[in-house]
C-alpha atoms as a PDB file:
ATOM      1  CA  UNK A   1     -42.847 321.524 183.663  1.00  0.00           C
ATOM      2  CA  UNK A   2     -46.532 321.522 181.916  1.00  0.00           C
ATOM      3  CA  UNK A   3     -47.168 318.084 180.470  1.00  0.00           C
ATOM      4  CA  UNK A   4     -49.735 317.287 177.707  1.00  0.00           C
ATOM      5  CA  UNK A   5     -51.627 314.049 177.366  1.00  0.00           C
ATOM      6  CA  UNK A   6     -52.115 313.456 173.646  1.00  0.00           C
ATOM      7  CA  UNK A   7     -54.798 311.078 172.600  1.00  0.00           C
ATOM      8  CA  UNK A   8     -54.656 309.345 169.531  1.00  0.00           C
ATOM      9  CA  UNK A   9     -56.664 308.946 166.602  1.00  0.00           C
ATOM     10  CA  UNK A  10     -57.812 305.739 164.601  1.00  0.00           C
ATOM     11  CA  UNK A  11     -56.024 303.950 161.969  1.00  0.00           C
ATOM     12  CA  UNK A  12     -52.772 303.072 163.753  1.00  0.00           C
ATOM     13  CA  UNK A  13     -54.516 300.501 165.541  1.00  0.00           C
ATOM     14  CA  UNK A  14     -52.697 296.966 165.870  1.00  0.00           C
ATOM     15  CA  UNK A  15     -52.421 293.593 167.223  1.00  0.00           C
ATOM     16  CA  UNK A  16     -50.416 294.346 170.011  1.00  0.00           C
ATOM     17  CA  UNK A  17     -52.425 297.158 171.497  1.00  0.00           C
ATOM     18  CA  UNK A  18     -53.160 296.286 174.283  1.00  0.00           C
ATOM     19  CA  UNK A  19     -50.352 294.229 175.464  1.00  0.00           C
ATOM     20  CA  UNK A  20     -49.282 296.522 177.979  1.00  0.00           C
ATOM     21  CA  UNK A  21     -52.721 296.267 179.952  1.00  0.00           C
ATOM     22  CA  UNK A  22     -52.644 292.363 180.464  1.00  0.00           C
ATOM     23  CA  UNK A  23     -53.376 291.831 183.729  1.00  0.00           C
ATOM     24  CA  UNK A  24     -53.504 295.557 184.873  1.00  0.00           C
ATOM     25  CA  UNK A  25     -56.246 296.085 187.135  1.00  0.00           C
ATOM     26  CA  UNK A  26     -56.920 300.213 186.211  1.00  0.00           C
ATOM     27  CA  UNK A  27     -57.948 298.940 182.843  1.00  0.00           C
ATOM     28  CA  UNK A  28     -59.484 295.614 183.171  1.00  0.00           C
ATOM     29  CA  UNK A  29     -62.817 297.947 184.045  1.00  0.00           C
ATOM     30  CA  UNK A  30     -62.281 299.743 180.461  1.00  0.00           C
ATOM     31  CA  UNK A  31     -62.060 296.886 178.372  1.00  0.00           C
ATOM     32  CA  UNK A  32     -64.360 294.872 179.788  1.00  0.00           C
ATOM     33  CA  UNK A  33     -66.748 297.161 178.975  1.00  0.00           C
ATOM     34  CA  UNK A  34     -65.446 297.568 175.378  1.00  0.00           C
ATOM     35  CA  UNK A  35     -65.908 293.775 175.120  1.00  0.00           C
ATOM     36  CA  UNK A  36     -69.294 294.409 176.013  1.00  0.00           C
ATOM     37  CA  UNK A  37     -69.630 297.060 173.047  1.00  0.00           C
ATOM     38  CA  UNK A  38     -67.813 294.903 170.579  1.00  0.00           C
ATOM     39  CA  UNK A  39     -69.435 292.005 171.976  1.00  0.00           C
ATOM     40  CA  UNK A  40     -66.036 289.663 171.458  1.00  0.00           C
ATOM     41  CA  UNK A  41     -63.363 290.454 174.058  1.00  0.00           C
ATOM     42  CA  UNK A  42     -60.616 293.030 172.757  1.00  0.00           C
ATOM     43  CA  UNK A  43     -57.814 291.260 173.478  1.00  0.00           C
ATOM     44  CA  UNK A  44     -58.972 288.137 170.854  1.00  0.00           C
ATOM     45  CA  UNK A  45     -60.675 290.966 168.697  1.00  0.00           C
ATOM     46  CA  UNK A  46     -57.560 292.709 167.903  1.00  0.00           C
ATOM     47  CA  UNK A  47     -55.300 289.474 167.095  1.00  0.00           C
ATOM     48  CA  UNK A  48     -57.465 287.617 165.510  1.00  0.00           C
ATOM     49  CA  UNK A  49     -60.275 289.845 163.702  1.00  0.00           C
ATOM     50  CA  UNK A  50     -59.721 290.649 159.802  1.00  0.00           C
ATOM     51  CA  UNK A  51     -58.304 293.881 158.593  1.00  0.00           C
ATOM     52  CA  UNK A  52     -61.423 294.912 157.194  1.00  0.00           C
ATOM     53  CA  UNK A  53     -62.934 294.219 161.138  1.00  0.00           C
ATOM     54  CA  UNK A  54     -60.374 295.693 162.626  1.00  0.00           C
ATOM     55  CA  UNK A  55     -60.469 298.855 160.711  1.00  0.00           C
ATOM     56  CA  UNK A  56     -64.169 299.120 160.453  1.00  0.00           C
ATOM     57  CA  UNK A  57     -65.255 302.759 161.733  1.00  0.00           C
ATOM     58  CA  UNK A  58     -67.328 301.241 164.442  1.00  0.00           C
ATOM     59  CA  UNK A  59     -64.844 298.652 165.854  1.00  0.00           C
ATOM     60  CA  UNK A  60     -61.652 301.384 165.154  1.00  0.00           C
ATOM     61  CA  UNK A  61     -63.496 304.083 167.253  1.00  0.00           C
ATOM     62  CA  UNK A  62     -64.180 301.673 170.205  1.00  0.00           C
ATOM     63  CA  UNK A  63     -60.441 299.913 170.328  1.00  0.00           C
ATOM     64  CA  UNK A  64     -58.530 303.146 169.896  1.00  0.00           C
ATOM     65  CA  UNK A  65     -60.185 304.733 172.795  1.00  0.00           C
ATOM     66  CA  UNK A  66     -60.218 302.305 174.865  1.00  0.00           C
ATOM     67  CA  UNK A  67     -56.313 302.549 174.208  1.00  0.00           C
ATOM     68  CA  UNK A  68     -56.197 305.934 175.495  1.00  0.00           C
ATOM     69  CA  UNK A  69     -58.701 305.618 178.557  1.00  0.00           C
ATOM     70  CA  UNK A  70     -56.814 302.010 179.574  1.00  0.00           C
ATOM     71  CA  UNK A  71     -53.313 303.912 179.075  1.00  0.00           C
ATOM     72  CA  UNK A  72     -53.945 307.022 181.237  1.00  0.00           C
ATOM     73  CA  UNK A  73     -55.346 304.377 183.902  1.00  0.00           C
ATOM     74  CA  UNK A  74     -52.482 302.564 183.848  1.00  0.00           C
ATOM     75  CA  UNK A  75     -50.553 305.250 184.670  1.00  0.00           C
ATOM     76  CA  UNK A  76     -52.327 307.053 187.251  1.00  0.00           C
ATOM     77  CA  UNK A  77     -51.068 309.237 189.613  1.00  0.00           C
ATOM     78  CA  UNK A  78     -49.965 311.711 186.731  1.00  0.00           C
ATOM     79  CA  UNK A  79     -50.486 314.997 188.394  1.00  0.00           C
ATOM     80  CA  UNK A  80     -51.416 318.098 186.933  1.00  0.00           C
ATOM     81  CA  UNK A  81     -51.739 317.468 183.115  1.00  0.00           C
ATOM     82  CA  UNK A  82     -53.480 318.903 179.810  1.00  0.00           C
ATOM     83  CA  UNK A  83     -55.445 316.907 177.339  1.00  0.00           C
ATOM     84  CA  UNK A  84     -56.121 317.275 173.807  1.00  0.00           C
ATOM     85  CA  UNK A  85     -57.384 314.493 171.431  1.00  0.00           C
ATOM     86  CA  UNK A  86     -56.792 314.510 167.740  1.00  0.00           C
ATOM     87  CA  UNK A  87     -60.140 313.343 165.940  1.00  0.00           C
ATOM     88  CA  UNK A  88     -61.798 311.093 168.130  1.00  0.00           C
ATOM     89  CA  UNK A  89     -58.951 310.878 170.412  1.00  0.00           C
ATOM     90  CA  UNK A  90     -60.757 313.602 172.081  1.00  0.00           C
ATOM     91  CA  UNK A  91     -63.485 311.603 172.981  1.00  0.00           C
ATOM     92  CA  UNK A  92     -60.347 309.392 174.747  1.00  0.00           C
ATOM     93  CA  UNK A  93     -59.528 313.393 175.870  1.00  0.00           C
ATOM     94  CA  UNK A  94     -62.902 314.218 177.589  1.00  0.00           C
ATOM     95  CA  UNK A  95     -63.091 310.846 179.267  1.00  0.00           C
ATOM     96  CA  UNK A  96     -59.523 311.572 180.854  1.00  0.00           C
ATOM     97  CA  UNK A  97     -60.404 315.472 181.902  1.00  0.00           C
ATOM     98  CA  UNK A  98     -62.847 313.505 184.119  1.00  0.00           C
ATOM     99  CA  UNK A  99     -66.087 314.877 182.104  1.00  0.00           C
ATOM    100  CA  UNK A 100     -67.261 311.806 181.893  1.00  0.00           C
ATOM    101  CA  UNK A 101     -66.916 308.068 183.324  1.00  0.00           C
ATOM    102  CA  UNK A 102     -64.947 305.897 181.101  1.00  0.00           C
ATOM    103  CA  UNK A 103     -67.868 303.817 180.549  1.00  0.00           C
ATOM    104  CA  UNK A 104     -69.614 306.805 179.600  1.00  0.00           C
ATOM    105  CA  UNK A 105     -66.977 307.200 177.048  1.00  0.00           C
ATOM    106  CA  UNK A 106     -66.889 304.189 175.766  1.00  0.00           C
ATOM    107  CA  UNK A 107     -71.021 304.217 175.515  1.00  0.00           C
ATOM    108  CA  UNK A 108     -70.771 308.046 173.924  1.00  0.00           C
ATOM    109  CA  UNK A 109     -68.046 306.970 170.976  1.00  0.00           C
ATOM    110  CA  UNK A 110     -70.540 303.918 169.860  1.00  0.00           C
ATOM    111  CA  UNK A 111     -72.701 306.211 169.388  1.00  0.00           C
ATOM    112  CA  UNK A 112     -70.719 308.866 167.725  1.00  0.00           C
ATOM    113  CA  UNK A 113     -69.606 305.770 165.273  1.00  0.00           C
ATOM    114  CA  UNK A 114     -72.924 304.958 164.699  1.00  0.00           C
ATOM    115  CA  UNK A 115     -74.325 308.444 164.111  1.00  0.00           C
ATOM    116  CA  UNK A 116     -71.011 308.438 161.343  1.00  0.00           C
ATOM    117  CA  UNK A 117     -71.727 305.418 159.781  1.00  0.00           C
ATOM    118  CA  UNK A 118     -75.878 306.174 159.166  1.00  0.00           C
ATOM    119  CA  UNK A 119     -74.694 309.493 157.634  1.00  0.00           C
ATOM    120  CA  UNK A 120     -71.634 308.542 155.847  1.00  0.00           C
ATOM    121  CA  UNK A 121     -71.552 306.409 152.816  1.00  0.00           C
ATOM    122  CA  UNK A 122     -70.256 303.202 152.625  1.00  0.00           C
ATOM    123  CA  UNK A 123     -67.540 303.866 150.096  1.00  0.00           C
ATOM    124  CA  UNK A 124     -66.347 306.673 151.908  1.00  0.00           C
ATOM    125  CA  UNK A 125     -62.374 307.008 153.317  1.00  0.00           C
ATOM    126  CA  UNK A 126     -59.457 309.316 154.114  1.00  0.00           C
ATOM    127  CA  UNK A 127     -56.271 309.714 152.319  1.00  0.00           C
ATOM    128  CA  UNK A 128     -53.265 312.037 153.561  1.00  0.00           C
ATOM    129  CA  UNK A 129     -50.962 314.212 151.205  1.00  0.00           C
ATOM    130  CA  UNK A 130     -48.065 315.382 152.581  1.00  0.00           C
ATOM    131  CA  UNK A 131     -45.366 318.374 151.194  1.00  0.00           C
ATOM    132  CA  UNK A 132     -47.644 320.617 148.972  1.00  0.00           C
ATOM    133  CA  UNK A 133     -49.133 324.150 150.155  1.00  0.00           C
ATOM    134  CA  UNK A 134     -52.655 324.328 151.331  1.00  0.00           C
ATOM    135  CA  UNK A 135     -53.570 326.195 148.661  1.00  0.00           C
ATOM    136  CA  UNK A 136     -52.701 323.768 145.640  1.00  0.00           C
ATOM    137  CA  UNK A 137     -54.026 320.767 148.319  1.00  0.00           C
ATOM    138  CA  UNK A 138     -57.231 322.769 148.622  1.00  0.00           C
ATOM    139  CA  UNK A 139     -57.474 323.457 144.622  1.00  0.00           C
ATOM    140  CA  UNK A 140     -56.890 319.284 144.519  1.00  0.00           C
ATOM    141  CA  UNK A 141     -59.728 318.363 146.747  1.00  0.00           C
ATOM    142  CA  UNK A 142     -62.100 320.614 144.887  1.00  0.00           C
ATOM    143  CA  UNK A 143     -61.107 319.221 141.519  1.00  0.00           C
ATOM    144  CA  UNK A 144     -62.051 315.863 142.819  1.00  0.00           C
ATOM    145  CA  UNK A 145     -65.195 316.110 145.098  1.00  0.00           C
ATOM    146  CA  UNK A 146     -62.858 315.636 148.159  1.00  0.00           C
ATOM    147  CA  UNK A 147     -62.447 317.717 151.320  1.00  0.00           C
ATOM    148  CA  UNK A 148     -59.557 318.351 153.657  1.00  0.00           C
ATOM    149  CA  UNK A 149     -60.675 316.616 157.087  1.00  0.00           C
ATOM    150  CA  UNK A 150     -57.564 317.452 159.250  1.00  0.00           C
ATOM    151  CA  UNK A 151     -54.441 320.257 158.814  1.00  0.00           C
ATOM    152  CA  UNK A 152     -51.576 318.857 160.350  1.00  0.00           C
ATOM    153  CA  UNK A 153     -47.871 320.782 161.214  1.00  0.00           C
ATOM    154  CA  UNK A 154     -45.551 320.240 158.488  1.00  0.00           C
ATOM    155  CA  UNK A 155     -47.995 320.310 155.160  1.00  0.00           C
ATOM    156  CA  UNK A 156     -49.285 317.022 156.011  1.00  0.00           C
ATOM    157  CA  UNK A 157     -53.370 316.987 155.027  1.00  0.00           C
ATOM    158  CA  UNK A 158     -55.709 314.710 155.929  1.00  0.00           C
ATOM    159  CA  UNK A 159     -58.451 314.626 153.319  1.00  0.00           C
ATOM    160  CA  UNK A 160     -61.593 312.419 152.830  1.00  0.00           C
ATOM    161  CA  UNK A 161     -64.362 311.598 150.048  1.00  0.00           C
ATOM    162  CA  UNK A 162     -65.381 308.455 148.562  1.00  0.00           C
ATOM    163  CA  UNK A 163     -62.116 306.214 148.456  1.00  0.00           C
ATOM    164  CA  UNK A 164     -62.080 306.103 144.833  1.00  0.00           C
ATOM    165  CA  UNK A 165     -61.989 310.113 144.927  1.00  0.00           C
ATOM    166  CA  UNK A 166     -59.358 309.842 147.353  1.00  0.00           C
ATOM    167  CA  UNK A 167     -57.569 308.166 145.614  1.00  0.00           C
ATOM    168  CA  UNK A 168     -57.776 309.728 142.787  1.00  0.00           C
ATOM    169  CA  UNK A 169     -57.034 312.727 144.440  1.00  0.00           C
ATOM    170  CA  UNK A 170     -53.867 311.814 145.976  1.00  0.00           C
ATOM    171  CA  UNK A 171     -52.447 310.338 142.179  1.00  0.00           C
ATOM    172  CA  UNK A 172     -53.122 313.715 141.382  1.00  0.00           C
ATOM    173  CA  UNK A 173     -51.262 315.164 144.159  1.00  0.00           C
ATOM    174  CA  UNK A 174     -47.946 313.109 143.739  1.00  0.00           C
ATOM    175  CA  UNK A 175     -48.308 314.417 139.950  1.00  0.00           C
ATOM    176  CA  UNK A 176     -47.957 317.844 141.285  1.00  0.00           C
ATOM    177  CA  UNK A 177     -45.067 317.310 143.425  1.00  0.00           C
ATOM    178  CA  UNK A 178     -46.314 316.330 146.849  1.00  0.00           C
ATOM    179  CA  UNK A 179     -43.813 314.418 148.879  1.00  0.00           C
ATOM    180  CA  UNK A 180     -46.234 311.129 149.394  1.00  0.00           C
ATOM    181  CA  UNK A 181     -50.021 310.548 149.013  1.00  0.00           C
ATOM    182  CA  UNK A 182     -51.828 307.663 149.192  1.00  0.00           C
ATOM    183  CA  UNK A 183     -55.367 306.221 151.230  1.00  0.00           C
ATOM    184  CA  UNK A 184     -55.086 305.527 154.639  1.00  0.00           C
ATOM    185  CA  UNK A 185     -56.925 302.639 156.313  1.00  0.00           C
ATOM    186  CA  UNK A 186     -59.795 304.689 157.863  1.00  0.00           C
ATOM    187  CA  UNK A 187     -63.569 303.520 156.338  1.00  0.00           C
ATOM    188  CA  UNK A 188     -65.245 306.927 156.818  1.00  0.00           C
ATOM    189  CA  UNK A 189     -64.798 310.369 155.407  1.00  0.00           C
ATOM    190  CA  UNK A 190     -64.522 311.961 159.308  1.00  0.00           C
ATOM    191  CA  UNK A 191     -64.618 315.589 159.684  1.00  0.00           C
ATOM    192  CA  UNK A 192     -65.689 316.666 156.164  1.00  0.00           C
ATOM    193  CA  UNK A 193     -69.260 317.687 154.923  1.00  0.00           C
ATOM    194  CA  UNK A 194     -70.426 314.198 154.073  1.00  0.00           C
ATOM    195  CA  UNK A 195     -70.781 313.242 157.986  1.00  0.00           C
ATOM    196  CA  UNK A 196     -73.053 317.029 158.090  1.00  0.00           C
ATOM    197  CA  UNK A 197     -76.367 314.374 159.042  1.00  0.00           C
ATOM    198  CA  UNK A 198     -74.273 313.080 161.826  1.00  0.00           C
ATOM    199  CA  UNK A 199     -73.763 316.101 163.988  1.00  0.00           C
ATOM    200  CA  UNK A 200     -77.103 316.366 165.308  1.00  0.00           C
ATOM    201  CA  UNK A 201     -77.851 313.285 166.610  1.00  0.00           C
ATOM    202  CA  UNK A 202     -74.321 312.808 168.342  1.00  0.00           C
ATOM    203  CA  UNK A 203     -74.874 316.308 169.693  1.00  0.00           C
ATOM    204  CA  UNK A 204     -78.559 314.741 170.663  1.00  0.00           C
ATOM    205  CA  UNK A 205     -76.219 312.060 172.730  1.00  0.00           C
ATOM    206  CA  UNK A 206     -74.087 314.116 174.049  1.00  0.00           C
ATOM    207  CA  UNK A 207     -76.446 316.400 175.702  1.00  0.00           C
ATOM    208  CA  UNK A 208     -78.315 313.593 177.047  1.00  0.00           C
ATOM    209  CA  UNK A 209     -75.423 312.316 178.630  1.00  0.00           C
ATOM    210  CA  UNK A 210     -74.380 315.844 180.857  1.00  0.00           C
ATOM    211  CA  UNK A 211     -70.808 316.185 181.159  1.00  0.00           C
ATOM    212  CA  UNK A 212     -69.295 316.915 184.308  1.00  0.00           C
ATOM    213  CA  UNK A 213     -66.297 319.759 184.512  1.00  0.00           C
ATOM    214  CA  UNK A 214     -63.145 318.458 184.619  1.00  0.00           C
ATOM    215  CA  UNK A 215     -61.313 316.966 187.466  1.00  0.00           C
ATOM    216  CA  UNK A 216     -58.880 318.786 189.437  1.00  0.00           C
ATOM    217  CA  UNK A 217     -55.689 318.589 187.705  1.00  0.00           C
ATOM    218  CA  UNK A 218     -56.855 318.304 184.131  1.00  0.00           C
ATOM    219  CA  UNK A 219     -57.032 320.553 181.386  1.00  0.00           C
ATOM    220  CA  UNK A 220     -58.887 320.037 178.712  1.00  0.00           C
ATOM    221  CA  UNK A 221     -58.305 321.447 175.390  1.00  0.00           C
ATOM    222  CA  UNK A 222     -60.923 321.444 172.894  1.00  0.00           C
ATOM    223  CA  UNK A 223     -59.139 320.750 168.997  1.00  0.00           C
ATOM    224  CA  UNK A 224     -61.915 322.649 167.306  1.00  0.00           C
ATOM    225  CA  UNK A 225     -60.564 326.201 168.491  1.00  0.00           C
ATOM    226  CA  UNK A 226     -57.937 325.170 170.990  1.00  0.00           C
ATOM    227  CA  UNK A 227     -60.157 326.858 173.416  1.00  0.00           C
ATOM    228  CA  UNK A 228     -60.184 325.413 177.654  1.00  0.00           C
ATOM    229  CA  UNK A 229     -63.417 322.984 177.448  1.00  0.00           C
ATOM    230  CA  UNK A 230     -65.240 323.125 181.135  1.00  0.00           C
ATOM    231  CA  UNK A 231     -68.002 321.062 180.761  1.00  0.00           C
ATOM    232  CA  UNK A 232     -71.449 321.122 178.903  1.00  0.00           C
ATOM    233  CA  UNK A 233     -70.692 324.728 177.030  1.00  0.00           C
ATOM    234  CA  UNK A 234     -68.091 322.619 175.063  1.00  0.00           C
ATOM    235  CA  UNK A 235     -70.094 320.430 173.462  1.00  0.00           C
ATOM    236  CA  UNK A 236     -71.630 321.683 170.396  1.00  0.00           C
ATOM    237  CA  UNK A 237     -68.059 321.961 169.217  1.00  0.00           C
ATOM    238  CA  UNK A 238     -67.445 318.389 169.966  1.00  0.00           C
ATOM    239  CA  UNK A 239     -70.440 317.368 167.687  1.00  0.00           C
ATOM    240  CA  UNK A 240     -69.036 319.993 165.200  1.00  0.00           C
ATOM    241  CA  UNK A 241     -66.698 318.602 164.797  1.00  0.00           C
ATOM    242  CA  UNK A 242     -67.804 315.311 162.791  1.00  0.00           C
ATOM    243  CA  UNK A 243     -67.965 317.525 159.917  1.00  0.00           C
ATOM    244  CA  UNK A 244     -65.835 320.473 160.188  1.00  0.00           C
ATOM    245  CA  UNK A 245     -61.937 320.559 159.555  1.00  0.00           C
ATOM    246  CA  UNK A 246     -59.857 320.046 162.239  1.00  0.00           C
ATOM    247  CA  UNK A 247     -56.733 321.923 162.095  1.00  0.00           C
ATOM    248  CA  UNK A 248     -54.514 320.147 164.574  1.00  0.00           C
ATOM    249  CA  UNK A 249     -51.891 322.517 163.666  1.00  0.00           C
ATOM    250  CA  UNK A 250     -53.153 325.230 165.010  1.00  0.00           C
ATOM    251  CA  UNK A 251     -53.889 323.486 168.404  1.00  0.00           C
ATOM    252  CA  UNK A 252     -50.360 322.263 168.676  1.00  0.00           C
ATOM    253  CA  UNK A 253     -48.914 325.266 168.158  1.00  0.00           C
ATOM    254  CA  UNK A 254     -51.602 326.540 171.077  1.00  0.00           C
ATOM    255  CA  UNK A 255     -50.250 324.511 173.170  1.00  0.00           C
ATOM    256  CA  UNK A 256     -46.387 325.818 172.896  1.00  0.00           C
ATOM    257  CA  UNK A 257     -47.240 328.913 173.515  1.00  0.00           C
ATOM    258  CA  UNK A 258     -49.215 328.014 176.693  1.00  0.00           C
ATOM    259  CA  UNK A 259     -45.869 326.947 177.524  1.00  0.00           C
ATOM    260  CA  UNK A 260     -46.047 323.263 177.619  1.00  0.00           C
ATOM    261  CA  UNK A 261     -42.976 321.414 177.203  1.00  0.00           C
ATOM    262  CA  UNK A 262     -43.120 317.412 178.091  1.00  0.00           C
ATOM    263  CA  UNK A 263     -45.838 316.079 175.809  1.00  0.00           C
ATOM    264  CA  UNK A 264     -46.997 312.031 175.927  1.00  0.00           C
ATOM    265  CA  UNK A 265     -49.363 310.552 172.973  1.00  0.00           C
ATOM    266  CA  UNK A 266     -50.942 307.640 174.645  1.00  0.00           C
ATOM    267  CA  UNK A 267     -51.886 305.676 171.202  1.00  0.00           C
ATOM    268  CA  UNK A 268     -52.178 303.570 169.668  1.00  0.00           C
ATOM    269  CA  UNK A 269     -49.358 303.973 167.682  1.00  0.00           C
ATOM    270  CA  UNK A 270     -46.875 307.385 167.224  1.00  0.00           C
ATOM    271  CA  UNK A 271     -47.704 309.464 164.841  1.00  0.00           C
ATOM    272  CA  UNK A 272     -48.674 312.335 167.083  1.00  0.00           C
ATOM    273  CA  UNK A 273     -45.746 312.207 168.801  1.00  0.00           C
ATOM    274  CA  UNK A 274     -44.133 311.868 165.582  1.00  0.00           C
ATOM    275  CA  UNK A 275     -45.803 314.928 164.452  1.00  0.00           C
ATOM    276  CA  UNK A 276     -44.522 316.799 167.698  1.00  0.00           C
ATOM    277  CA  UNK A 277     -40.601 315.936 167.015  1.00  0.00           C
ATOM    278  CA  UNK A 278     -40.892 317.050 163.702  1.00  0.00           C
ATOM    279  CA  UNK A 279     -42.760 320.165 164.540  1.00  0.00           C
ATOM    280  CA  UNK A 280     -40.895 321.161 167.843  1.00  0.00           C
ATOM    281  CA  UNK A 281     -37.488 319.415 168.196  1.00  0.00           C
ATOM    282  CA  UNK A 282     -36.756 320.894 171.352  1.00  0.00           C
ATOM    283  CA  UNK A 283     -39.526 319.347 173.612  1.00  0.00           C
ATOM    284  CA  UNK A 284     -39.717 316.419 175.388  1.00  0.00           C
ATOM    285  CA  UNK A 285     -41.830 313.982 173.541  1.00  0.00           C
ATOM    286  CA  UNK A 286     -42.759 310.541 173.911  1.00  0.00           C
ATOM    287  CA  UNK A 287     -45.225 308.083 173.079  1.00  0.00           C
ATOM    288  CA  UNK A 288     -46.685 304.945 175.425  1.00  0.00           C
ATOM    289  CA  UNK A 289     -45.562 302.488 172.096  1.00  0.00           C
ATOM    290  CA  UNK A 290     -42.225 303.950 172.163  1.00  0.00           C
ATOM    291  CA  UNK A 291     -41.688 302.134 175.831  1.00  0.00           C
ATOM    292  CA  UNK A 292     -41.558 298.701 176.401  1.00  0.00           C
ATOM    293  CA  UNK A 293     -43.573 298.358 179.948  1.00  0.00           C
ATOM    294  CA  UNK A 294     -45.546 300.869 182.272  1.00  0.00           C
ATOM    295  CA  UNK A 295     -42.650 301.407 184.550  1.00  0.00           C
ATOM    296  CA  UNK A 296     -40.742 302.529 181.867  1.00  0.00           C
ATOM    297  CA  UNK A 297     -43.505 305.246 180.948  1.00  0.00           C
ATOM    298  CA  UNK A 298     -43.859 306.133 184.407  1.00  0.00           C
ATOM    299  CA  UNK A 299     -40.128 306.857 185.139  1.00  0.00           C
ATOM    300  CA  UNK A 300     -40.242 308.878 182.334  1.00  0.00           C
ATOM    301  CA  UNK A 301     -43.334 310.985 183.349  1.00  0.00           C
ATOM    302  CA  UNK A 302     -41.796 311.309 186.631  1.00  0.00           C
ATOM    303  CA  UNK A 303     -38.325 312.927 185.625  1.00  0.00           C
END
């Protein structure tokens, strides 16, 4: 059986995060050094720090991928795996493949935050709309100086512009019959032409930095094209994709017909494995928040 390793996006970061990683030695080395990024320690940071800290661009990119990196750690030896990160879960994704240390990771996304924030503005947001057609969703964002940031299975669209577009924009949506639309709690308009100043100096960083190729026993799929990512090649379309549309979609469905069947999102949160059940009903899909300890995760990979 081919298992995935799904690594998760921001937003659905919480205050219980990183409760399974108390006292775990594998990720004690990862947070530690997102403590030193943050410069408060993670564990304090995410149950005590104020929504609007929490979900700040800069302090979302850090925590979430430090979820991922600290998960995967945890649960070490996984064998022979594929890895694909939705947004910047694949920064989480490239750090797993081996491509880089996860202090190099860590280091890369603060700057990949930073290069977002400089270029974005500081009104900007996402929204999602969920049950129209592309078409009348890409009418919608056109009408209001919005742009679709992520296609996901199931007509769910993730779209971004200044909050008060996006908002706008989703009213608008619900008017025309969409099943829900509303903002979501992310503080930057990610993958959309208003982060277009950003891509060069993250792709500046990323070059600098020299990616390995991936470790023996990982796979690493790029969500840009859905393409195998082997090393340096791989990342102009990483720095793409800041401001081009991710169509996550299109990499799922990739990924069932390389044959995979046992997929795990590592979080925060479920809604890629949520995304997954919906999609694909007959796989085998799970997320880390959906078990209650490490063992529990690890029986399961080990079926």
């Amino acid at each position: 059986m081919t298992l995935v390793l799904l690594c998760s996006g921001q937003g659905r970061q919480d205050r219980a995060m990183f409760d399974l990683f108390v006292d775990q030695p594998a990720a004690a080395p990862i947070l530690a050094e997102a403590t030193a990024i943050l410069g408060q320690d993670v564990h304090q940071l995410v149950r005590t720090a104020a929504d609007d800290r929490l979900h700040a661009n800069a302090t979302s990119q850090i925590l979430c991928v430090a979820r991922g990196l600290a998960a995967a750690a945890c649960l070490e030896p996984i064998g022979p795996a594929l890895v694909a990160g939705y947004s910047v879960g694949e920064m989480t994704a490239w750090g797993i493949a081996g491509l880089w240390s996860p202090a190099a990771t860590l280091r890369l996304t603060a700057a990949r935050a930073a290069a977002m924030d400089a270029a974005g503005g500081a009104e900007d947001g996402l929204g999602f709309v969920r049950g129209l057609p592309r078409d009348a969703v890409e009418a919608l964002v056109a009408r209001f100086d919005c742009s679709i940031a992520i296609v996901n299975p199931g007509l769910l669209f993730v779209i971004g512009g200044t909050r008060a577009q996006v908002a706008a924009c989703c009213d608008a949506a619900l008017s025309q019959g969409a099943a829900t639309a509303r903002p979501i709690a992310v503080r930057v308009a990610s993958h959309t032409r208003r982060l277009s100043a950003a891509v060069a100096p993250f792709q500046a960083a990323l070059l600098e930095a020299q990616p390995a190729r991936p470790v023996r026993g990982r796979t690493l799929i790029g969500a840009t094209d859905a393409a195998i990512v082997r090393g340096a090649a791989g990342i102009a379309g990483l720095a793409a994709q800041l401001d081009t549309t991710i169509d996550w979609a299109a990499t799922l469905e990739a990924l069932v017909e390389r044959g995979v069947d046992r997929l795990l999102e590592l979080g925060p949160g479920t809604a890629l494995a949520d995304m997954v059940r919906a999609a694909y009903p007959t796989l085998d899909v799970r997320a880390v928040d959906d078990f209650r300890s490490l063992a529990g995760v690890t029986a399961w990979i080990a079926r």
